[in-house]
PDB file of N, CA and C in Angstrom:
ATOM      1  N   UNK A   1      -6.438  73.332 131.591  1.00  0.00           N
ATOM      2  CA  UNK A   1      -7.475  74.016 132.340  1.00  0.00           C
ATOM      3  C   UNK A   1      -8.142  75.057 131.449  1.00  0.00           C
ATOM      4  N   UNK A   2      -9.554  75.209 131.859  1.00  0.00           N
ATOM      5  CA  UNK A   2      -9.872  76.251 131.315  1.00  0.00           C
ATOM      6  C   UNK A   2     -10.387  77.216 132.287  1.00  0.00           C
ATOM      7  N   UNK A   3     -10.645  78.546 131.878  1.00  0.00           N
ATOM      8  CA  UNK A   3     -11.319  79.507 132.674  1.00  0.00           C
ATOM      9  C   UNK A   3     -12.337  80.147 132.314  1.00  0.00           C
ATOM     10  N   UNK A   4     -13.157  80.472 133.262  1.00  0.00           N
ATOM     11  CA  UNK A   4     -14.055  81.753 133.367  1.00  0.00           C
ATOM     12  C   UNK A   4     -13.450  82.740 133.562  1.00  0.00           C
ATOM     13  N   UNK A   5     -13.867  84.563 133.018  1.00  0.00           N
ATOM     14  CA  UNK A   5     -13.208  85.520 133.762  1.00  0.00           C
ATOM     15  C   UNK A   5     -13.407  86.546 133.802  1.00  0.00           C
ATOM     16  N   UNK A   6     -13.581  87.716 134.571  1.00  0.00           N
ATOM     17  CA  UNK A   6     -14.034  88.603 134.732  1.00  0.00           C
ATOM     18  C   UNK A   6     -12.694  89.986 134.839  1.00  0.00           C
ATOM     19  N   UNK A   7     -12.921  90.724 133.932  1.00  0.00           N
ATOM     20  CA  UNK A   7     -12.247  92.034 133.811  1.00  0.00           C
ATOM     21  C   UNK A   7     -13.089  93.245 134.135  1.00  0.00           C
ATOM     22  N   UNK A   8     -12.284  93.814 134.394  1.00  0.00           N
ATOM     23  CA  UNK A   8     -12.339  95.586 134.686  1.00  0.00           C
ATOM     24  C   UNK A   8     -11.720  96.458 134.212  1.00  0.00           C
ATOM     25  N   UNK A   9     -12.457  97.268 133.490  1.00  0.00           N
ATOM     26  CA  UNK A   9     -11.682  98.553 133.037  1.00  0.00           C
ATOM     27  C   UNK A   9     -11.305  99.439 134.253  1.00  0.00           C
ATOM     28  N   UNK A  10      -9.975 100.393 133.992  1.00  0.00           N
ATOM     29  CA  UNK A  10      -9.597 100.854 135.152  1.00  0.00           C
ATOM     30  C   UNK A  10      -9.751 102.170 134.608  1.00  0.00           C
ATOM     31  N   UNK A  11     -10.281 102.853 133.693  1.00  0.00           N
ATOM     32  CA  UNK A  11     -10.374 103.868 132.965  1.00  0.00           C
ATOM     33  C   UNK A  11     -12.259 104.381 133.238  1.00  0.00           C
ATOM     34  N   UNK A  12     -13.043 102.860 133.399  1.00  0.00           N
ATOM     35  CA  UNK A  12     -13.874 103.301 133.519  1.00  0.00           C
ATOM     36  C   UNK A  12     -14.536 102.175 134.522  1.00  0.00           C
ATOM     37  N   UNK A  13     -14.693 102.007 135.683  1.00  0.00           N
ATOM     38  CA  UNK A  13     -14.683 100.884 136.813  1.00  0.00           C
ATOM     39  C   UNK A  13     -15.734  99.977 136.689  1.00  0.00           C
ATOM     40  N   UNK A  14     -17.023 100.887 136.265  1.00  0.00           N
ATOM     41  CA  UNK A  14     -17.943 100.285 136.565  1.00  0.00           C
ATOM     42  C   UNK A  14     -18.117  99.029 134.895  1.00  0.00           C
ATOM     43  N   UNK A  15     -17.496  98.851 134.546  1.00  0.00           N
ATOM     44  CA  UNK A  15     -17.558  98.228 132.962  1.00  0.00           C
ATOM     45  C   UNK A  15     -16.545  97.268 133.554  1.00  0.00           C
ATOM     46  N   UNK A  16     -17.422  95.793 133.273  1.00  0.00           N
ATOM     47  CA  UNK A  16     -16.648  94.678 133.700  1.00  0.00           C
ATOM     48  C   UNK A  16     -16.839  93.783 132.306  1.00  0.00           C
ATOM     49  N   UNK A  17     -15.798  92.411 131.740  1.00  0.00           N
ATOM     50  CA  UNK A  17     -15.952  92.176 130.618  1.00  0.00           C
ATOM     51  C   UNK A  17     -15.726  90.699 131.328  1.00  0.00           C
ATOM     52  N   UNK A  18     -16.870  89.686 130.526  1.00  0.00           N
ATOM     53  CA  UNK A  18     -16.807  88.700 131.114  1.00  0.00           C
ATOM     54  C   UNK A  18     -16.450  87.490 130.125  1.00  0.00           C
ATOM     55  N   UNK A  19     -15.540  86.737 130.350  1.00  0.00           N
ATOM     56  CA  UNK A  19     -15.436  85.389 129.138  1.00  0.00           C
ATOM     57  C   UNK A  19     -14.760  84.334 129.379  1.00  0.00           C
ATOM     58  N   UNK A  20     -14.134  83.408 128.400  1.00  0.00           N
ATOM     59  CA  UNK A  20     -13.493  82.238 128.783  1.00  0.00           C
ATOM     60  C   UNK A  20     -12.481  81.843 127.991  1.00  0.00           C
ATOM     61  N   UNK A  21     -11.549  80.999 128.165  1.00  0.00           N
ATOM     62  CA  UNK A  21     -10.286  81.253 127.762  1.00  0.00           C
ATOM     63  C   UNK A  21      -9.624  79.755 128.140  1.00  0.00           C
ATOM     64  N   UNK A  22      -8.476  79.148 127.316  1.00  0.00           N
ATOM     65  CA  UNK A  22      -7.708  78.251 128.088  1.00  0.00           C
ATOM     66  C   UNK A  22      -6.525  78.789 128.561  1.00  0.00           C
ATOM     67  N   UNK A  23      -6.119  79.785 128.102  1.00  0.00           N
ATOM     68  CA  UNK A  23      -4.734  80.778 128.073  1.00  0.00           C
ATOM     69  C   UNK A  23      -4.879  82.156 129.029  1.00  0.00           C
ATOM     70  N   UNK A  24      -5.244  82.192 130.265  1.00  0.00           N
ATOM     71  CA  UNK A  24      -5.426  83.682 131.038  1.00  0.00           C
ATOM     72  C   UNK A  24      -4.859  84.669 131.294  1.00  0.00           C
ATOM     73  N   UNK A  25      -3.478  83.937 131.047  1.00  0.00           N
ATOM     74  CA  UNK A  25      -1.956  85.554 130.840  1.00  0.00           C
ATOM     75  C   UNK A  25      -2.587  85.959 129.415  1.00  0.00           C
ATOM     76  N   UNK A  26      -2.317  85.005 128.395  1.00  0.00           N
ATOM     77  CA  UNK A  26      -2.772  85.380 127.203  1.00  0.00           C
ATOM     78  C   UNK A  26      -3.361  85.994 126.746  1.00  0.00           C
ATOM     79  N   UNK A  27      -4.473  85.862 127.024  1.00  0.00           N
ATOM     80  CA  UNK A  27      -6.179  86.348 127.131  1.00  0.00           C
ATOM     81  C   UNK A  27      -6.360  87.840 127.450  1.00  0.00           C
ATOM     82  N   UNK A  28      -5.511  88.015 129.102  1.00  0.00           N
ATOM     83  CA  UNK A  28      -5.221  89.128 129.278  1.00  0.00           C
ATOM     84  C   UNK A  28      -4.582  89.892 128.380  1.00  0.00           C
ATOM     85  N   UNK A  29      -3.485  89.846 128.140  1.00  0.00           N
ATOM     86  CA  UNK A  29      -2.748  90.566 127.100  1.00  0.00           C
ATOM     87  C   UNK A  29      -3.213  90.704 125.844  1.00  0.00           C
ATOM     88  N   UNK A  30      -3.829  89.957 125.361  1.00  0.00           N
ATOM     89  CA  UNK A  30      -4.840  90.108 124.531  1.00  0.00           C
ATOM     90  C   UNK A  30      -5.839  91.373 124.578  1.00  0.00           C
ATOM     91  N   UNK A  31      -6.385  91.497 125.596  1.00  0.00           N
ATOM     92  CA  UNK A  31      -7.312  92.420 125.752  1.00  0.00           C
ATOM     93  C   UNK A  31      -6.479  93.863 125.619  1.00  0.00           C
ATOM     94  N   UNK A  32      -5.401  93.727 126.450  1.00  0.00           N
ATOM     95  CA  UNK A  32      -4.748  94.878 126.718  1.00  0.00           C
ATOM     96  C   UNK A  32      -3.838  95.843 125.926  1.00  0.00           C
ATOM     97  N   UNK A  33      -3.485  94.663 125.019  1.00  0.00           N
ATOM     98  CA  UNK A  33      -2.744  95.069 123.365  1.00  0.00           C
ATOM     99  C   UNK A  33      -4.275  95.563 122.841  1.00  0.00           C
ATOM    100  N   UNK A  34      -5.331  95.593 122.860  1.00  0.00           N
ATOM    101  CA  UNK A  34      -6.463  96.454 121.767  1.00  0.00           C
ATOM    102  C   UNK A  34      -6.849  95.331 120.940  1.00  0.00           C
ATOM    103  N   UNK A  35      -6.319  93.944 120.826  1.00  0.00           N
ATOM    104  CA  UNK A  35      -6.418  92.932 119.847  1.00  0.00           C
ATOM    105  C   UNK A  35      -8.103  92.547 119.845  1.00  0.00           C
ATOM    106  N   UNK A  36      -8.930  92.888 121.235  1.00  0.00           N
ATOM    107  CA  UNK A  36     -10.304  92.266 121.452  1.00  0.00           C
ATOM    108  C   UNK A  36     -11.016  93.089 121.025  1.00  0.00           C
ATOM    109  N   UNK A  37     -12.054  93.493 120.084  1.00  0.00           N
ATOM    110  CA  UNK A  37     -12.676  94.811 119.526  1.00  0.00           C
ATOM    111  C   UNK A  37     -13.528  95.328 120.604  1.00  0.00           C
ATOM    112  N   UNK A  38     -14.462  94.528 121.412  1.00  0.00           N
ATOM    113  CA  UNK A  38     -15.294  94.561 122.465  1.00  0.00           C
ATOM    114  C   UNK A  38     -14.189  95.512 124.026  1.00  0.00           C
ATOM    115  N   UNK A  39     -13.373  95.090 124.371  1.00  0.00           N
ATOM    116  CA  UNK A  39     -12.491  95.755 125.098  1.00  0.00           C
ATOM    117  C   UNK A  39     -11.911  96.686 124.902  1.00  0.00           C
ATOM    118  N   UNK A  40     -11.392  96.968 123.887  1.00  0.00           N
ATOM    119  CA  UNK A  40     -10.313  97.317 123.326  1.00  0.00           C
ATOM    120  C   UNK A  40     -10.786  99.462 123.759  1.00  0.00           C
ATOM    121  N   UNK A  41     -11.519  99.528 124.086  1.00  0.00           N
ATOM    122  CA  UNK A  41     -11.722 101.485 124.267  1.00  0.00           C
ATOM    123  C   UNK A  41     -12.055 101.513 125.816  1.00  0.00           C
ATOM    124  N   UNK A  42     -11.943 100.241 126.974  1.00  0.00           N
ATOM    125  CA  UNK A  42     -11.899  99.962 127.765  1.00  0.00           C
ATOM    126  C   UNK A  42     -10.614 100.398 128.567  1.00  0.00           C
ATOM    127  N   UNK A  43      -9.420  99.876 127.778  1.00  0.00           N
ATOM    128  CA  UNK A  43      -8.546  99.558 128.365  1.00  0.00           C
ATOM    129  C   UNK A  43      -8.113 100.704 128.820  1.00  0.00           C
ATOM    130  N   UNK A  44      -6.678 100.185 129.923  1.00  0.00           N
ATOM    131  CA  UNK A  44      -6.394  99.097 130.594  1.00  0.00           C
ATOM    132  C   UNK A  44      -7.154  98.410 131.636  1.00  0.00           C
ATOM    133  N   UNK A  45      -7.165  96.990 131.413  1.00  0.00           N
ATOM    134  CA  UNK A  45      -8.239  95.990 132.180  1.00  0.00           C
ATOM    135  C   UNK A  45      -7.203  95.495 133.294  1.00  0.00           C
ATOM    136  N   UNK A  46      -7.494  94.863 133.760  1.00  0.00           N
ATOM    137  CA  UNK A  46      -6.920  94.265 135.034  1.00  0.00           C
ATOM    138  C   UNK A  46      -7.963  92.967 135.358  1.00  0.00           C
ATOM    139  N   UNK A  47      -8.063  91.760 135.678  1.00  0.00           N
ATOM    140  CA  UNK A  47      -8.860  90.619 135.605  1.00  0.00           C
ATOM    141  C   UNK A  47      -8.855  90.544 137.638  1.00  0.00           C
ATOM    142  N   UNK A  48     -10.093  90.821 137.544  1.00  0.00           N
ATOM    143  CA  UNK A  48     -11.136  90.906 139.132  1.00  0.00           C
ATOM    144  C   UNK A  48     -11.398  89.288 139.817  1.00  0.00           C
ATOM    145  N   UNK A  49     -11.822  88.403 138.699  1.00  0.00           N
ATOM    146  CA  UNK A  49     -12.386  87.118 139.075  1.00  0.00           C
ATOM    147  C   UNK A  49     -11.707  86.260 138.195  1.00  0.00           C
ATOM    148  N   UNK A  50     -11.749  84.791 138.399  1.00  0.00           N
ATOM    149  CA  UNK A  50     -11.624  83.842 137.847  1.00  0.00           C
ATOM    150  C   UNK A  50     -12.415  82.675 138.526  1.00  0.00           C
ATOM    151  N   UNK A  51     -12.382  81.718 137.406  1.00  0.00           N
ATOM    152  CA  UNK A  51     -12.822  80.235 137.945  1.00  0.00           C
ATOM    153  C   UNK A  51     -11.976  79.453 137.228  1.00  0.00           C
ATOM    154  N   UNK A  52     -11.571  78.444 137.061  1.00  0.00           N
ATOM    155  CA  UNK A  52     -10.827  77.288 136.519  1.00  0.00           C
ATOM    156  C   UNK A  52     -11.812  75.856 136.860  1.00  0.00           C
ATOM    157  N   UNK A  53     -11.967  75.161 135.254  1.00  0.00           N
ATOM    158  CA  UNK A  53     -12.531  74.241 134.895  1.00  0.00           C
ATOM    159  C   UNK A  53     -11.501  73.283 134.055  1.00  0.00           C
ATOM    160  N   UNK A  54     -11.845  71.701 134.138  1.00  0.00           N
ATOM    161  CA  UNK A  54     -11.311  70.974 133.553  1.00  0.00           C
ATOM    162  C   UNK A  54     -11.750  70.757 132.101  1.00  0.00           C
ATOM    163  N   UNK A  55     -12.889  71.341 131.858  1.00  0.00           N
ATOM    164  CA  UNK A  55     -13.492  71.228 130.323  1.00  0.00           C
ATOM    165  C   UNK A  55     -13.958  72.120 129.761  1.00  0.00           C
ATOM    166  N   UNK A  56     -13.716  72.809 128.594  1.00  0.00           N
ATOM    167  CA  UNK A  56     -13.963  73.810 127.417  1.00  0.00           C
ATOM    168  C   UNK A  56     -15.666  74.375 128.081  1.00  0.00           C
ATOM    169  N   UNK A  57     -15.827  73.166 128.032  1.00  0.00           N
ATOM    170  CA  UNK A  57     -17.677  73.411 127.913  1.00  0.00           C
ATOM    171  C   UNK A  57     -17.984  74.050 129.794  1.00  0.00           C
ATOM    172  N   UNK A  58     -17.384  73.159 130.284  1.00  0.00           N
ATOM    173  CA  UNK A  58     -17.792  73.838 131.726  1.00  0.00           C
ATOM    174  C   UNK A  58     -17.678  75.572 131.637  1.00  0.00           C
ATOM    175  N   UNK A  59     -16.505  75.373 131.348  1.00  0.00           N
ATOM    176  CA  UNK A  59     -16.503  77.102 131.418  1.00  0.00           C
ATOM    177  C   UNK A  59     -16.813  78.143 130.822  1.00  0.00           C
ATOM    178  N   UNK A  60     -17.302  77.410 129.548  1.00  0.00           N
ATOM    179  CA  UNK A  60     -17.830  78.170 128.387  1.00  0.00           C
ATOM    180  C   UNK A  60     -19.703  78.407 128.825  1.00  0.00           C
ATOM    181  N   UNK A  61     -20.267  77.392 129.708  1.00  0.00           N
ATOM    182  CA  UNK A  61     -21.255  77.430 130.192  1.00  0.00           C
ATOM    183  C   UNK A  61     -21.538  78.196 131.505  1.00  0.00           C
ATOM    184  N   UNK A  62     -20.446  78.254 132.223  1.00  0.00           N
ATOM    185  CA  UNK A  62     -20.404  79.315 132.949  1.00  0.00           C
ATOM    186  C   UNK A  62     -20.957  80.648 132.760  1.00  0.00           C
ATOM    187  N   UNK A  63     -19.951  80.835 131.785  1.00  0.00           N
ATOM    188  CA  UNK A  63     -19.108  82.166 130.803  1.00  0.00           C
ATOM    189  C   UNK A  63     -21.159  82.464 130.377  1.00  0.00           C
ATOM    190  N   UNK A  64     -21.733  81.439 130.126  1.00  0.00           N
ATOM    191  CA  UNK A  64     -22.798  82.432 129.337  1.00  0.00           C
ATOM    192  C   UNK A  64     -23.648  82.292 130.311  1.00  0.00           C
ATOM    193  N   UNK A  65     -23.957  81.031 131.329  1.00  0.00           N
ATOM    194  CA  UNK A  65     -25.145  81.569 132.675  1.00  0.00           C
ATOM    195  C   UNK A  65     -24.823  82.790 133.274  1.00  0.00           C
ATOM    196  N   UNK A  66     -23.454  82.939 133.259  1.00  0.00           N
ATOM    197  CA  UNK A  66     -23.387  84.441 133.907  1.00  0.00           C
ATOM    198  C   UNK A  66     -24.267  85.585 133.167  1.00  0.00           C
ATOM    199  N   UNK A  67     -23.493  85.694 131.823  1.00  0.00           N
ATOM    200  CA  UNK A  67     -23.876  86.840 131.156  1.00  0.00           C
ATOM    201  C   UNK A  67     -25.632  86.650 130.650  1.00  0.00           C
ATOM    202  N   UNK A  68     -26.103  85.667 130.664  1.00  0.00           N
ATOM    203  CA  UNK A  68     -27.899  85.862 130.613  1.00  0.00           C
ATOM    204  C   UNK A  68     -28.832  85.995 131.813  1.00  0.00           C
ATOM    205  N   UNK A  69     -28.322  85.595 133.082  1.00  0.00           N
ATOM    206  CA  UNK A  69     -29.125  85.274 134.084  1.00  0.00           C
ATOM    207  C   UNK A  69     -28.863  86.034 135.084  1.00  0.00           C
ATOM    208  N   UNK A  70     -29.575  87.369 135.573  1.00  0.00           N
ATOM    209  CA  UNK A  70     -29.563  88.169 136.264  1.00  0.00           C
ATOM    210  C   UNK A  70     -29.251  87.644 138.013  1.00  0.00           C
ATOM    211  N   UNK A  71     -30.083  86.627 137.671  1.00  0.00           N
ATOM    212  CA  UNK A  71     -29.659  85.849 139.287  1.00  0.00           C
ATOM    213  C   UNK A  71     -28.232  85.339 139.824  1.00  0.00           C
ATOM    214  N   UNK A  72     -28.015  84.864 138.429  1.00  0.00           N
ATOM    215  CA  UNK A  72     -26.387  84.670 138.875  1.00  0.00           C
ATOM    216  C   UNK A  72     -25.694  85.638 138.867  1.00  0.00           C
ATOM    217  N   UNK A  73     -25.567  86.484 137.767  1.00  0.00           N
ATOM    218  CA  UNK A  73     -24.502  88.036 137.592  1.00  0.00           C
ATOM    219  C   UNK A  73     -24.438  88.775 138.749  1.00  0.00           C
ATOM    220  N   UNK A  74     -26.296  88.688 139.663  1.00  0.00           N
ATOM    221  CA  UNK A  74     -25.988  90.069 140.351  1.00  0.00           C
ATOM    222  C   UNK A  74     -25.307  89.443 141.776  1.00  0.00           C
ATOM    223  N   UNK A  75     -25.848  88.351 142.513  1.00  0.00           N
ATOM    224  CA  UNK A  75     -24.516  87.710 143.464  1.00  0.00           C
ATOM    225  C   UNK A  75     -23.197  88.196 143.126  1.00  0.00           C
ATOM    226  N   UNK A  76     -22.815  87.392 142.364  1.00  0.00           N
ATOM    227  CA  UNK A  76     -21.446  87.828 141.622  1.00  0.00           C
ATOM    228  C   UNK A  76     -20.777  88.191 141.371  1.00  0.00           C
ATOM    229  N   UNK A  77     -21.152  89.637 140.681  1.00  0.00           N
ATOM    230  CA  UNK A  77     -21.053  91.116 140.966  1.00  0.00           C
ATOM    231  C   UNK A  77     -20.560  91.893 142.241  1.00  0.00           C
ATOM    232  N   UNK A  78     -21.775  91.299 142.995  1.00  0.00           N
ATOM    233  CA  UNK A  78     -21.465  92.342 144.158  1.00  0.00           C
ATOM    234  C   UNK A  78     -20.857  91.810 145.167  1.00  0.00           C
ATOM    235  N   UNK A  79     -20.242  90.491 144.883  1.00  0.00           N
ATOM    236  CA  UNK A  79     -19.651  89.767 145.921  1.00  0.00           C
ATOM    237  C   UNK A  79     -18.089  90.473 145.777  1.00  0.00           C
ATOM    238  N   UNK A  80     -17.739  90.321 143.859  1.00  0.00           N
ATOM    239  CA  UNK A  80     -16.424  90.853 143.705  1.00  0.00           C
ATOM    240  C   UNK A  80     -16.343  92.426 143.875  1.00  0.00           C
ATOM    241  N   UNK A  81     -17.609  93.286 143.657  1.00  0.00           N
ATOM    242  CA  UNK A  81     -17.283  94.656 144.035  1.00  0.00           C
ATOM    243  C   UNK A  81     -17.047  95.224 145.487  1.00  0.00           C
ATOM    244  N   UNK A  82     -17.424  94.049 146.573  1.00  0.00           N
ATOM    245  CA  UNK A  82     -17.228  94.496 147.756  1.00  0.00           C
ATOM    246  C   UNK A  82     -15.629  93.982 148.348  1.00  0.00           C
ATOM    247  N   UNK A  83     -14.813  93.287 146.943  1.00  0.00           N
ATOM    248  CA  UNK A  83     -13.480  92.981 147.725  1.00  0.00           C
ATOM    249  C   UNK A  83     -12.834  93.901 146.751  1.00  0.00           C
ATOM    250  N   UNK A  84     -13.583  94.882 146.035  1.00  0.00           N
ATOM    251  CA  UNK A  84     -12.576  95.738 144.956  1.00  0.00           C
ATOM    252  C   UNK A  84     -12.123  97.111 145.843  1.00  0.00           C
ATOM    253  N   UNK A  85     -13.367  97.137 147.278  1.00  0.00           N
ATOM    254  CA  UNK A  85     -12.969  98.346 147.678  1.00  0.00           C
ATOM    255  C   UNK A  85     -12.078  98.519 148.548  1.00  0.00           C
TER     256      UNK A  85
END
């Protein structure tokens, strides 16, 4: 499987980090050890969303309609910020 996924800094809420991964414990811990340069002054993250795909590319295509296309992000967004409260 692969994933889409969405993190949150808990240091600073409103900073969400979005990407894709076949490994999501991993991935996480990854972020959370400082290993991701982009995360890493974030931390600690905690992962808000996911999706699971059967192919690299599905989710890797996800992973970037999200992050270019305002139409999709802002649904999205505010769908997961209204189950964060």
């Amino acid at each position: 499987m692969w994933y889409f996924y969405i993190l949150q800094s808990t240091v600073k809420p409103d900073w969400l980090y979005k990407g894709s991964t076949n490994d999501l414990d991993r991935r996480l811990e990854q972020h959370n050890e400082g290993l991701v340069v982009s995360t890493k002054p974030y931390r600690p993250l905690r992962l808000v969303y996911y999706e699971a795909y059967l192919k690299e590319y599905a989710a890797r295509c996800r992973e970037s309609s999200v992050k270019k296309s305002g139409s999709v992000l802002t649904p999205l967004l505010r769908r997961i910020k209204e189950t964060l409260k």
